[in-house]
C-alpha atoms as a PDB file:
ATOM      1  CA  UNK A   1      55.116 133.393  62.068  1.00  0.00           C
ATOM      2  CA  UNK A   2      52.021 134.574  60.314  1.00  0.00           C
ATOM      3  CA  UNK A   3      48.682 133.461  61.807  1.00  0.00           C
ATOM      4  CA  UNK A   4      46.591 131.129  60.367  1.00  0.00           C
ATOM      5  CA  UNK A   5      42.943 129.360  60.899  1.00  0.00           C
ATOM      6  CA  UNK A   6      44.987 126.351  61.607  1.00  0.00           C
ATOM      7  CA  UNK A   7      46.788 127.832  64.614  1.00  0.00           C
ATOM      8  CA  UNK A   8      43.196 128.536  66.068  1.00  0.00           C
ATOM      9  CA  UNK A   9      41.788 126.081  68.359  1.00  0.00           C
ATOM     10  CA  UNK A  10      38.808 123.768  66.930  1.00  0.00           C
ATOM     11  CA  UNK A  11      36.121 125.949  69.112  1.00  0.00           C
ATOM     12  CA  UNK A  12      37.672 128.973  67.479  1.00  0.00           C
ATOM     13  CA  UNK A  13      37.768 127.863  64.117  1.00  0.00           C
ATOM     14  CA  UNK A  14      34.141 127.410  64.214  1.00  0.00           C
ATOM     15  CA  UNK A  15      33.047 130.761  64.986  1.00  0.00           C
ATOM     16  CA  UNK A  16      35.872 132.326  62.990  1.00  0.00           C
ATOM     17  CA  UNK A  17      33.919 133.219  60.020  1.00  0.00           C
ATOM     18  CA  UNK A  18      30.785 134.940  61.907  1.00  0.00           C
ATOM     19  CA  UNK A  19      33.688 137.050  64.153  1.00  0.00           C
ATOM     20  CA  UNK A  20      35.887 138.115  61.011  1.00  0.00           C
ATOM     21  CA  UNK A  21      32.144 138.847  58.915  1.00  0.00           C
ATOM     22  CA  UNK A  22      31.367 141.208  62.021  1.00  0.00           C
ATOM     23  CA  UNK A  23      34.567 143.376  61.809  1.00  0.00           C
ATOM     24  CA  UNK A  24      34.940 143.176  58.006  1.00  0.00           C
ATOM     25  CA  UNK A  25      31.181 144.271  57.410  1.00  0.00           C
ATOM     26  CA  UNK A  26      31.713 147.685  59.546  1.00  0.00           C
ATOM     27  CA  UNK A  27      35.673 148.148  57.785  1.00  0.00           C
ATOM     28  CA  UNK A  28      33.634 148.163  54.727  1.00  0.00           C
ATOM     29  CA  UNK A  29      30.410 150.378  55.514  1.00  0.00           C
ATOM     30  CA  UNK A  30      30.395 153.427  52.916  1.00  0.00           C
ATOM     31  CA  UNK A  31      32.829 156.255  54.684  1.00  0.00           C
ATOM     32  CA  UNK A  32      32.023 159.782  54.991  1.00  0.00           C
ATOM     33  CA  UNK A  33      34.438 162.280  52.869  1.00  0.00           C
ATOM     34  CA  UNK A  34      36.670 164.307  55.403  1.00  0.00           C
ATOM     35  CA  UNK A  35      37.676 167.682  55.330  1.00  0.00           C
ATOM     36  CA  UNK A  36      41.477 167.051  56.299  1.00  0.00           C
ATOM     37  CA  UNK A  37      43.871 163.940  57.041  1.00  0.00           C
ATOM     38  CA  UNK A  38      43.566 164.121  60.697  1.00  0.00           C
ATOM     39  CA  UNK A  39      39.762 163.993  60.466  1.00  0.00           C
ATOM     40  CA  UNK A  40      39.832 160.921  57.637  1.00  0.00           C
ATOM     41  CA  UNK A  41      42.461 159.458  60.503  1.00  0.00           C
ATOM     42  CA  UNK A  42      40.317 160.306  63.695  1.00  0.00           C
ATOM     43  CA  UNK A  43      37.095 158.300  61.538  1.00  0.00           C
ATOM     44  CA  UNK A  44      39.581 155.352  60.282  1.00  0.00           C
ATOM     45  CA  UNK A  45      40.356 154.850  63.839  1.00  0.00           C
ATOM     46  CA  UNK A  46      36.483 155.233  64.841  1.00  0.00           C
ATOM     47  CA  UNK A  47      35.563 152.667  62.354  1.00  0.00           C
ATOM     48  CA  UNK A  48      38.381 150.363  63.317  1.00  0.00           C
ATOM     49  CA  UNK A  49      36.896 150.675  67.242  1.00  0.00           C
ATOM     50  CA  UNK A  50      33.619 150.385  66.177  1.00  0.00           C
ATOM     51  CA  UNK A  51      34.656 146.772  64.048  1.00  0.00           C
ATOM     52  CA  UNK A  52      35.949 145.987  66.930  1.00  0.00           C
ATOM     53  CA  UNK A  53      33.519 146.130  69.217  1.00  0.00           C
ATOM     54  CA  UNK A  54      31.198 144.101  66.630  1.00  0.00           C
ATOM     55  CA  UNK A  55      33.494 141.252  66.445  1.00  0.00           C
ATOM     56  CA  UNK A  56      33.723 140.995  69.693  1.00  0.00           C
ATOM     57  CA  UNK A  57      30.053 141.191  70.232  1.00  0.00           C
ATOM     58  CA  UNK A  58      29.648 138.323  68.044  1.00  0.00           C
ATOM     59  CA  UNK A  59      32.616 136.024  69.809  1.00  0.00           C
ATOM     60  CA  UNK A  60      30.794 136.895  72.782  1.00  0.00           C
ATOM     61  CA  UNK A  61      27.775 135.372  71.460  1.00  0.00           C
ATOM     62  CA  UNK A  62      29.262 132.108  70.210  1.00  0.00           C
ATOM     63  CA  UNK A  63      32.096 131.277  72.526  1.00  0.00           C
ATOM     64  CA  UNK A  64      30.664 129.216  75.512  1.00  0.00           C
ATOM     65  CA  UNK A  65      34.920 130.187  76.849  1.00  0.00           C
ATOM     66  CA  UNK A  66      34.247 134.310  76.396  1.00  0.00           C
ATOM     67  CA  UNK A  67      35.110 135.241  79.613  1.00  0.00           C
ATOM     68  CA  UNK A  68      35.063 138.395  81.390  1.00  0.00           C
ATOM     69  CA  UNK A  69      38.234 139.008  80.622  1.00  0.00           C
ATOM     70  CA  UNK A  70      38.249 142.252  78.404  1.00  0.00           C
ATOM     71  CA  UNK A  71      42.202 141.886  77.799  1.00  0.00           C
ATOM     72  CA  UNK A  72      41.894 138.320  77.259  1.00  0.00           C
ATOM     73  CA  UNK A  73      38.771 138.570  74.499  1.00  0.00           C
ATOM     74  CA  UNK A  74      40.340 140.874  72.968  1.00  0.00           C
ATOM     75  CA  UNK A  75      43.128 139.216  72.316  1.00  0.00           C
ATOM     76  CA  UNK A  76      41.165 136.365  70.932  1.00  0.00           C
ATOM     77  CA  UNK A  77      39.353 138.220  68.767  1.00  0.00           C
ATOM     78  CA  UNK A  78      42.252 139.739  67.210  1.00  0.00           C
ATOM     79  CA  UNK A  79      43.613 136.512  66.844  1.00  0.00           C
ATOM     80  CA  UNK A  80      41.187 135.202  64.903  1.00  0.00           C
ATOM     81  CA  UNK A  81      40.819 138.381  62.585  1.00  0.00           C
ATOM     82  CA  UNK A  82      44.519 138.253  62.125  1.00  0.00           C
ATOM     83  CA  UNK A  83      44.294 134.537  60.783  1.00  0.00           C
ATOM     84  CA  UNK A  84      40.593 135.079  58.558  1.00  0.00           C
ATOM     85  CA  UNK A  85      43.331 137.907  56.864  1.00  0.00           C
ATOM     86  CA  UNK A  86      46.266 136.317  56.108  1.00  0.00           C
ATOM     87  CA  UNK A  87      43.918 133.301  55.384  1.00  0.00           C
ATOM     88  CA  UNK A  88      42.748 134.954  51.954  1.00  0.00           C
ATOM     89  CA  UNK A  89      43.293 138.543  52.143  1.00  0.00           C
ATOM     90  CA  UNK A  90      41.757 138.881  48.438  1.00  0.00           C
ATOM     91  CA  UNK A  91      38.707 137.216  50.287  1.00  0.00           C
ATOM     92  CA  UNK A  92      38.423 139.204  53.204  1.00  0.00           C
ATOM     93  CA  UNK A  93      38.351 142.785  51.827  1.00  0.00           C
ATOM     94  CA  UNK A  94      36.243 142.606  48.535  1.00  0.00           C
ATOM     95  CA  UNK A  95      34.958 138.812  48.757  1.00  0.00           C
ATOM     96  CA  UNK A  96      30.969 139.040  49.323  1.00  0.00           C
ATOM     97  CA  UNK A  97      29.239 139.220  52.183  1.00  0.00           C
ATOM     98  CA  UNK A  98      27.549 136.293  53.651  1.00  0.00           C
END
């Protein structure tokens, strides 16, 4: 099954777009050149953290249900950046930001 919006909850779908803008706004910051794979790999992974951590800042702001939870946020948050992809990929990675 792929993940859509409409398998979010209504409180989820309306913070969706603020939570996938967080995360897709640090994925697409300007990346430094590496000197070898594993270094281009250890900063992919960085970033990817680092988006993380943004997203679920902002879900963290908006969700009256964040919890303390770290396992369960998480979770959530993937969730919801999993269905704002498969949503409109095209979107998502080169749409504008707002």
């Amino acid at each position: 099954m792929t993940l859509m919006p409409g398998h979010l909850s209504e409180e989820q779908q309306k913070i969706l777009r603020p939570v996938a803008l967080a995360y897709r706004r640090v994925m697409r910051a300007p990346k430094e050149p590496a000197a070898t794979r594993a270094e281009a790999a250890r900063r992919a992974q960085k970033r990817h953290e680092d988006a993380l951590a943004a997203a679920t800042a902002e879900y963290r702001r908006l969700s009256p249900f964040a919890t303390g939870d770290r396992l369960a946020v998480s979770g959530e948050v993937n969730r919801m950046i999993a269905a704002a992809i498969n949503s409109d990929p095209e979107w998502f990675w080169r749409g504008p930001d707002v």
